[in-house]
Protein backbone atom coordinates (compact mmCIF):
# COMPACT_ATOMS: atom_id res chain seq x y z
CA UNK A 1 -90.62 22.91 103.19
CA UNK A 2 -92.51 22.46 106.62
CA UNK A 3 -92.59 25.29 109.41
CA UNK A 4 -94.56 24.21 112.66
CA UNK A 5 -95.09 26.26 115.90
CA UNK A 6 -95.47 25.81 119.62
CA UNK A 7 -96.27 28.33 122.44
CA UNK A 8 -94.07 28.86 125.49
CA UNK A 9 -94.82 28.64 128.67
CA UNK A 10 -95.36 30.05 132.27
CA UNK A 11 -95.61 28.43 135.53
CA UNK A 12 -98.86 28.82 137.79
CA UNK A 13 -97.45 26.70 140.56
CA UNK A 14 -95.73 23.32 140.97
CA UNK A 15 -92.29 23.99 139.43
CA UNK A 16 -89.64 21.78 140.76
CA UNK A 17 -91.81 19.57 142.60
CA UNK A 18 -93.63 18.20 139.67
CA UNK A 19 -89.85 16.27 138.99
CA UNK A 20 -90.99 14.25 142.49
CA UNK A 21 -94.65 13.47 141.50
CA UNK A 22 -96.53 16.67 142.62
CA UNK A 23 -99.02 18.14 140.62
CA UNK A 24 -97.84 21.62 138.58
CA UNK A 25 -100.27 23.80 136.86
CA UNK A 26 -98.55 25.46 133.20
CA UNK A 27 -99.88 27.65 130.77
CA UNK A 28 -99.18 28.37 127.19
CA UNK A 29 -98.34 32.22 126.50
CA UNK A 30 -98.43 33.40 123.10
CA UNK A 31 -95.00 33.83 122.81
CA UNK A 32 -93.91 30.81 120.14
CA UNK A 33 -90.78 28.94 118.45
CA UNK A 34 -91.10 28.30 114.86
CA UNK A 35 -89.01 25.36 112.89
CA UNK A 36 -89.23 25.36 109.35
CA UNK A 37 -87.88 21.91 107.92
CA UNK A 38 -86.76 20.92 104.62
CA UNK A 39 -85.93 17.33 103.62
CA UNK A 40 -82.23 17.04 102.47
CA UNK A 41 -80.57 14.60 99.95
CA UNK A 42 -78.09 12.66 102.09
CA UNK A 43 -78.18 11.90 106.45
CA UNK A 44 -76.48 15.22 107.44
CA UNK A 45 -78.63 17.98 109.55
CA UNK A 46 -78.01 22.35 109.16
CA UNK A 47 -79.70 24.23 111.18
CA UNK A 48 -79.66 27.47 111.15
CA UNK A 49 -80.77 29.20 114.64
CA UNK A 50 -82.42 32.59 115.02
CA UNK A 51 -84.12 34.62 117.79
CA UNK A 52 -82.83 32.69 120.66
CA UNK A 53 -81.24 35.05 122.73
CA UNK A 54 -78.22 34.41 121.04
CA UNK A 55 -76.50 36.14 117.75
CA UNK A 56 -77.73 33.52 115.66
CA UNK A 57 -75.19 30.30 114.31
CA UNK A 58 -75.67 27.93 111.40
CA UNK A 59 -74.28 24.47 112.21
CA UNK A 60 -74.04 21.20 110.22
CA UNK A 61 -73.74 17.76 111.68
CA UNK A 62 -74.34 14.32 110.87
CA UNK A 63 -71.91 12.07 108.64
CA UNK A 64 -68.24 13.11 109.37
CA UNK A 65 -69.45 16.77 110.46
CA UNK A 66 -68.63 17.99 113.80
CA UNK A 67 -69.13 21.50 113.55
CA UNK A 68 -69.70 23.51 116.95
CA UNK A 69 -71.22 26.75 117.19
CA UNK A 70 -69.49 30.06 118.09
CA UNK A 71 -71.17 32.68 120.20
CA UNK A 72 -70.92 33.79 123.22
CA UNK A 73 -73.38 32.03 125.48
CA UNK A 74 -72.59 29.45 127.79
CA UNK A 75 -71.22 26.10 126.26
CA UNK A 76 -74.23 24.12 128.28
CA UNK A 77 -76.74 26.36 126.85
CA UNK A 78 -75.42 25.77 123.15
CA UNK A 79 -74.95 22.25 123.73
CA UNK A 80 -78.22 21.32 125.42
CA UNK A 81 -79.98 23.14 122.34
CA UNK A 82 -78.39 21.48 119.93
CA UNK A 83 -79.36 18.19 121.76
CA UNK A 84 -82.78 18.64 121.64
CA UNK A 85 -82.89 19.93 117.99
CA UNK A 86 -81.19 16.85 117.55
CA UNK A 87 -83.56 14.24 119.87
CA UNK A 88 -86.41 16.00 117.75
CA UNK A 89 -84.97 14.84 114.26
CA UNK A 90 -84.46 11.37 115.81
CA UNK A 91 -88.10 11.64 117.05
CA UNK A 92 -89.27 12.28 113.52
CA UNK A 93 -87.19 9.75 112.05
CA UNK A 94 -88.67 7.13 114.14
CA UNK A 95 -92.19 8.35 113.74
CA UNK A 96 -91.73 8.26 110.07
CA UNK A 97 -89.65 5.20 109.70
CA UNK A 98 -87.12 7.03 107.78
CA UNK A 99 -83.68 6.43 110.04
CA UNK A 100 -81.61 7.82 106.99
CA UNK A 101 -84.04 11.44 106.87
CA UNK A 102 -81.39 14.85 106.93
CA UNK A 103 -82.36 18.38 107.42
CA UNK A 104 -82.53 21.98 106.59
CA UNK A 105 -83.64 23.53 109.82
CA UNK A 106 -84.63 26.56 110.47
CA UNK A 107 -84.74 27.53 114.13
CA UNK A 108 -86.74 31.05 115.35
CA UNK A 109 -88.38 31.97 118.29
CA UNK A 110 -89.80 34.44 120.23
CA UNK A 111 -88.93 32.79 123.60
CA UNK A 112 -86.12 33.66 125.24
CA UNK A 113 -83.89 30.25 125.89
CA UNK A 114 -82.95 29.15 129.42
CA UNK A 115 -85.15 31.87 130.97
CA UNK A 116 -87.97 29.48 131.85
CA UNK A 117 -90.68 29.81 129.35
CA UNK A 118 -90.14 26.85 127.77
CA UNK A 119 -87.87 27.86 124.77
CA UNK A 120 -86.76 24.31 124.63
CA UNK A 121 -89.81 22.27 124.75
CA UNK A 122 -91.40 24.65 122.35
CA UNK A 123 -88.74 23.77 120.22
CA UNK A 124 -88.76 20.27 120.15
CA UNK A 125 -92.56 19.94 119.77
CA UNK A 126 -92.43 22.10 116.71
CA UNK A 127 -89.41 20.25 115.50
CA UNK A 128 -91.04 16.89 115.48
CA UNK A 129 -93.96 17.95 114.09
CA UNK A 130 -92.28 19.77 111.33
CA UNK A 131 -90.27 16.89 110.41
CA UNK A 132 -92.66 14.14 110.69
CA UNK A 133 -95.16 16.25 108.23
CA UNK A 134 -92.22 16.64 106.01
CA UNK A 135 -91.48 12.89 106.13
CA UNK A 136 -95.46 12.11 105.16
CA UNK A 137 -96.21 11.24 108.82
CA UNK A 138 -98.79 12.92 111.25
CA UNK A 139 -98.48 12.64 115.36
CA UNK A 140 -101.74 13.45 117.59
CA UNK A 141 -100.84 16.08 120.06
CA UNK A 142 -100.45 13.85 123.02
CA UNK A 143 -97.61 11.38 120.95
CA UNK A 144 -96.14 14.52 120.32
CA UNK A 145 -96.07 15.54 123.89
CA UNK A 146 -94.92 12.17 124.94
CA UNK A 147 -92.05 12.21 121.89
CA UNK A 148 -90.65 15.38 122.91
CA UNK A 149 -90.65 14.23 126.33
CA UNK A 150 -88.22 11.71 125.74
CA UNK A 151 -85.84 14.19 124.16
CA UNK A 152 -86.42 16.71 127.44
CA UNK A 153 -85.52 13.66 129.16
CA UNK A 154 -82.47 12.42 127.31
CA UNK A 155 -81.13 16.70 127.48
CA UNK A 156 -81.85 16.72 130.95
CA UNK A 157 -80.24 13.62 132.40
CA UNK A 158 -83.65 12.02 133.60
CA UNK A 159 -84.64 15.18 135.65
CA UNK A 160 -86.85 16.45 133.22
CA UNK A 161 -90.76 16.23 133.67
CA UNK A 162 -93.79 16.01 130.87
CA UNK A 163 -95.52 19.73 132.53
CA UNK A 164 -93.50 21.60 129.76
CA UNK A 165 -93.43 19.94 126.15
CA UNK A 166 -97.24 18.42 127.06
CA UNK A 167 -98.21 22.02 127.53
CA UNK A 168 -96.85 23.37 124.46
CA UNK A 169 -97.98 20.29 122.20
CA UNK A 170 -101.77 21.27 123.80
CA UNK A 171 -101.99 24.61 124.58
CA UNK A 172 -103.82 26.59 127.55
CA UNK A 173 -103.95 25.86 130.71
CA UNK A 174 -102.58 22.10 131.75
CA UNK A 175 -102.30 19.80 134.91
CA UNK A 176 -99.75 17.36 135.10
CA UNK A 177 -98.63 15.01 138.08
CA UNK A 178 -96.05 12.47 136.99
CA UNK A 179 -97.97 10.55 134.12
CA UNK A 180 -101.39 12.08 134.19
CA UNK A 181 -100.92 14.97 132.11
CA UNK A 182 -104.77 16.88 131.39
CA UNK A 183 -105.63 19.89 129.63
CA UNK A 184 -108.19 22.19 131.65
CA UNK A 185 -111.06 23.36 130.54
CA UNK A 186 -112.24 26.97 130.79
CA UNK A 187 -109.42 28.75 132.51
CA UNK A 188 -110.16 32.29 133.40
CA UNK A 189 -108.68 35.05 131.38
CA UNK A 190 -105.45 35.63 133.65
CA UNK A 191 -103.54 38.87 133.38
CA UNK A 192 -99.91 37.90 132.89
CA UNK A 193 -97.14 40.12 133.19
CA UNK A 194 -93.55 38.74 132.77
CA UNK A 195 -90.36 39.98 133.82
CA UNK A 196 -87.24 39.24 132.51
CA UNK A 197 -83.65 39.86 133.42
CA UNK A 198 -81.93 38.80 130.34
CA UNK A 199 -80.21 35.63 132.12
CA UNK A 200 -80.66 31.99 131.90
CA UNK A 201 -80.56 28.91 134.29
CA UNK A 202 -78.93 25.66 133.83
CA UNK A 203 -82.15 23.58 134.19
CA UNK A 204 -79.61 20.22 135.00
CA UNK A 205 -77.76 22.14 137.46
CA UNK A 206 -80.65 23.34 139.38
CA UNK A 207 -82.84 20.26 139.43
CA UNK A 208 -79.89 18.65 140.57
CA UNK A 209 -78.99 21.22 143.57
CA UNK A 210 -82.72 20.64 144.86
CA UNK A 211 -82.72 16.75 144.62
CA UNK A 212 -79.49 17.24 146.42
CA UNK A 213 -80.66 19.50 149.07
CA UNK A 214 -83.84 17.32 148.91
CA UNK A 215 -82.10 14.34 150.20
CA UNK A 216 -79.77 15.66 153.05
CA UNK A 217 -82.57 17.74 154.98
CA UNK A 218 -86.54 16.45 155.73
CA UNK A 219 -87.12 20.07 155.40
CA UNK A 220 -86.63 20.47 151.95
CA UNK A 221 -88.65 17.59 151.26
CA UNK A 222 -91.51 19.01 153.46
CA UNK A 223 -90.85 21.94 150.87
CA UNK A 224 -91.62 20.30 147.67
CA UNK A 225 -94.77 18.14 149.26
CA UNK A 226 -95.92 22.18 150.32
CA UNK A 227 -95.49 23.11 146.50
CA UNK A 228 -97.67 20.41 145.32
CA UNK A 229 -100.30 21.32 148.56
CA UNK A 230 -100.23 24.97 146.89
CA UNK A 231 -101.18 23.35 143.45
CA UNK A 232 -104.34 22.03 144.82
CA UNK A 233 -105.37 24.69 146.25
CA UNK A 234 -104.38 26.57 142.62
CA UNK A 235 -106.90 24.36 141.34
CA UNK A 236 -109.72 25.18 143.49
CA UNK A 237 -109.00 28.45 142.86
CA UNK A 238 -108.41 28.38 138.84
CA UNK A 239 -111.98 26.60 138.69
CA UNK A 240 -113.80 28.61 140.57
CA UNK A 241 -112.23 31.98 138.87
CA UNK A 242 -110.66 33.66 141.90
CA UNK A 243 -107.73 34.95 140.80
CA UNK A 244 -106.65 37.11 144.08
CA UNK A 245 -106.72 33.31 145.31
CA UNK A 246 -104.18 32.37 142.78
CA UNK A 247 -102.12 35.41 143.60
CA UNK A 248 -101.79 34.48 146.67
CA UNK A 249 -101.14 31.20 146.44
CA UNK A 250 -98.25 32.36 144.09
CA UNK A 251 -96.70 34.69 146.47
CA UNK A 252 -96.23 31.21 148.57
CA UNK A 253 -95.15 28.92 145.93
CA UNK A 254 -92.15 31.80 145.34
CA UNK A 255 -91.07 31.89 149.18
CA UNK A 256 -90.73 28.14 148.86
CA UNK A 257 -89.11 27.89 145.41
CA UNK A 258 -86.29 30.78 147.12
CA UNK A 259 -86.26 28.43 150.08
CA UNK A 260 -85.12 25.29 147.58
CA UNK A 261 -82.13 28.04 146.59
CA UNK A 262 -83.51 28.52 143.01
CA UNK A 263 -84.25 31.88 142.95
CA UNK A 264 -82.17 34.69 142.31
CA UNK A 265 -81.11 38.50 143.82
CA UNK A 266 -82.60 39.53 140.13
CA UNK A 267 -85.76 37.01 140.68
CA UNK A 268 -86.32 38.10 143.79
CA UNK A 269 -86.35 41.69 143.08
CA UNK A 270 -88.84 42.02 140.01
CA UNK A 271 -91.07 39.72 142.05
CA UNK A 272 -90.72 42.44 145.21
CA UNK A 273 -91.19 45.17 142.42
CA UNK A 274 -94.17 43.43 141.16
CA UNK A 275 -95.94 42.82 144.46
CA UNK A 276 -95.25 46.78 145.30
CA UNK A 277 -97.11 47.94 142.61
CA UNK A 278 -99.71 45.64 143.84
CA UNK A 279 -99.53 42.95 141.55
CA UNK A 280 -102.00 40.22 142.91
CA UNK A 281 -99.06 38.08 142.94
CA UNK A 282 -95.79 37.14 141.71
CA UNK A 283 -93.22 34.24 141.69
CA UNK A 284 -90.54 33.08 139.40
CA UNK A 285 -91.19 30.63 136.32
CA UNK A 286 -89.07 27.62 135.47
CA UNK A 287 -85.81 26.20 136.77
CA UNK A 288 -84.98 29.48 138.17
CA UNK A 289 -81.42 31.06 138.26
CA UNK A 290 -82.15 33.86 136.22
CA UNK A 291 -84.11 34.30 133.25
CA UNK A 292 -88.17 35.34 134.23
CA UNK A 293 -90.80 36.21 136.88
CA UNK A 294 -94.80 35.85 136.36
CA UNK A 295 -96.97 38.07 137.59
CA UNK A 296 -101.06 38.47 137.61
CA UNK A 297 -102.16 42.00 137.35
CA UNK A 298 -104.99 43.46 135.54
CA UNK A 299 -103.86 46.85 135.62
CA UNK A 300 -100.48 48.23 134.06
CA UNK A 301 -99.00 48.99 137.21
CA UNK A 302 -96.47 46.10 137.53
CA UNK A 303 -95.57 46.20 133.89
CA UNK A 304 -94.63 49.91 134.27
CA UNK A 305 -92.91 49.14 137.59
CA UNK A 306 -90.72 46.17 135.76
CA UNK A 307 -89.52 48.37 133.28
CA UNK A 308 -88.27 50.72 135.35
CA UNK A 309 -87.10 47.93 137.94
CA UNK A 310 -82.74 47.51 137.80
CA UNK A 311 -81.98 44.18 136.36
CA UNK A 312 -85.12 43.71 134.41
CA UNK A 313 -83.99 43.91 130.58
CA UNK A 314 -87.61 43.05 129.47
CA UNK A 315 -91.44 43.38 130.57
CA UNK A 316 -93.79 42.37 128.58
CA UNK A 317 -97.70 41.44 128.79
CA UNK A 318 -98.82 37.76 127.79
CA UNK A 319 -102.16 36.49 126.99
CA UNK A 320 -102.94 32.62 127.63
CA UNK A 321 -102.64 30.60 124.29
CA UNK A 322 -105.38 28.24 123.67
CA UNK A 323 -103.89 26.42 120.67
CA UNK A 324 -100.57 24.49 121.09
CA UNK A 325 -98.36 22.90 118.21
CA UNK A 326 -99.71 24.48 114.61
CA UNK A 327 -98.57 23.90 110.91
CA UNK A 328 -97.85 27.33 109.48
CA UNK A 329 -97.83 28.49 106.21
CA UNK A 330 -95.02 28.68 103.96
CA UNK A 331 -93.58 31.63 103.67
């Protein structure tokens, strides 16, 4: 038995627009998924899923299995994570050289899935580096990042970028513009405060509505080259530790991310909420749709005016996590 973790994520800046080659700035929270793996006798995967926002299911596949889930989420959502447990698997079997490798997987996490935190690239790191350890195989952290890429990819119909699973195979703060993925060094203790409202976006869907909206108007394209102006200027700011600077700068990357029609009336009011108790800024995280808002604030003023904020289910404080994908311990 193998049990790996990864962190979740938050965006700085640069959601969206990293898909078209603009820089985006992600950090690991300390929010993680955990996948506990044990080798099976035959080619068929169970896994067993936990924690995910869901009720919970336990579903077997492989061989002449075709077993679907039933809870009540939507289909996409049930689908796409079963696709990426299974792109992980694949992942590991290739790493390992073991194409006839099945599964007991365990699946819990602490990230809420489709809110835009990253539940699924947390996920899929800690799956293939669960299953490639089981399998007598070990991955450095960037072939991880680049394996559960390809699954993101595969899930997502090409629209996916590396900003997410490189972050959670590395941990802390990262920079990543098409290709050149970096970890950065020293990033300044930020005061994160997330809202959630208990909803989820259909990453697909949304990337697709902005590449859409992206190639009938010069306007929106202007849009997405401003994003990736903000992220430089997040990087100035990052380095040199000025995080009203960063606030800022993330009050504008939300104004465009609403003007790319990714936002939501739930978004958009925790962020308002947030930047009335005089959060030094506040913007959505992710695909957008639903699902969570990132704030900086040092004091507990925005977290007390999230909880009390209608259509926030959740507020929570998150500290940066420097370490990405970790074995654990057997229980």
């Amino acid at each position: 038995m193998t049990t790996s973790s990864a962190p979740g994520k938050v965006y700085l800046f640069g959601e969206h627009a990293v898909v078209y080659g603009e820089p985006a700035v992600p950090c690991a929270i300390e929010r993680r998924a955990r996948v506990t793996v044990e080798p099976r006798d035959d080619d068929r995967l169970r896994v067993q899923a936990k924690d995910l926002t869901l009720d919970g299911f336990t579903v077997t596949w492989g061989g002449d299995a075709d077993d679907r889930p039933d809870v009540n989420v939507p289909t996409p959502l049930v689908e796409a994570a079963m696709g990426y447990i299974d792109g992980a698997v694949e992942q590991a079997r290739d790493a390992a050289d073991a194409a006839e490798a099945g599964f007991d997987i365990t699946v819990e996490s602490d990230i809420p899935l489709g809110a835009g935190l990253g539940s699924s690239a947390a996920v899929v790191v800690a799956g293939i580096d669960a299953a490639t350890r089981a399998l007598g195989a070990d991955l450095a952290p960037e072939e991880l990042a680049d394996r559960a890429y390809q699954v993101e990819r595969e899930v997502q119909d090409g629209e996916a970028s590396r900003a997410d699973t490189f972050c959670s195979a590395m941990g802390g703060a990262v920079r990543v513009q098409g290709d050149d993925c970096r970890r950065l060094e020293d990033p300044p203790n930020l005061p994160f405060v997330i809202g959630y409202d208990g909803g989820t976006g259909d990453t697909g869907e949304l990337v697709a509505g902005v590449r859409a909206l992206k190639d009938e108007y010069d306007f929106a394209a202007d849009t997405v080259e401003a994003i990736g102006d903000i992220v430089r200027n997040g990087e100035g700011a990052l380095r040199n530790g000025d995080i009203e600077e960063l606030g800022r700068l993330m009050d504008f990357n939300h104004g465009l991310l609403s003007a790319l029609g990714v936002s939501a009336r739930t978004l958009d009011t925790m962020v308002w909420a947030a930047r009335e108790a005089d959060a030094l800024g506040a913007k959505l995280t992710g695909a957008g749709g639903g699902g969570c808002i990132v704030a900086l604030d040092r004091t507990e003023q925005t977290h007390t005016a999230l909880e009390y904020t209608p259509g926030c289910e959740e507020a929570f404080r998150a500290e940066l996590d420097t370490e990405g994908v970790r074995a654990e311990p057997d229980s």
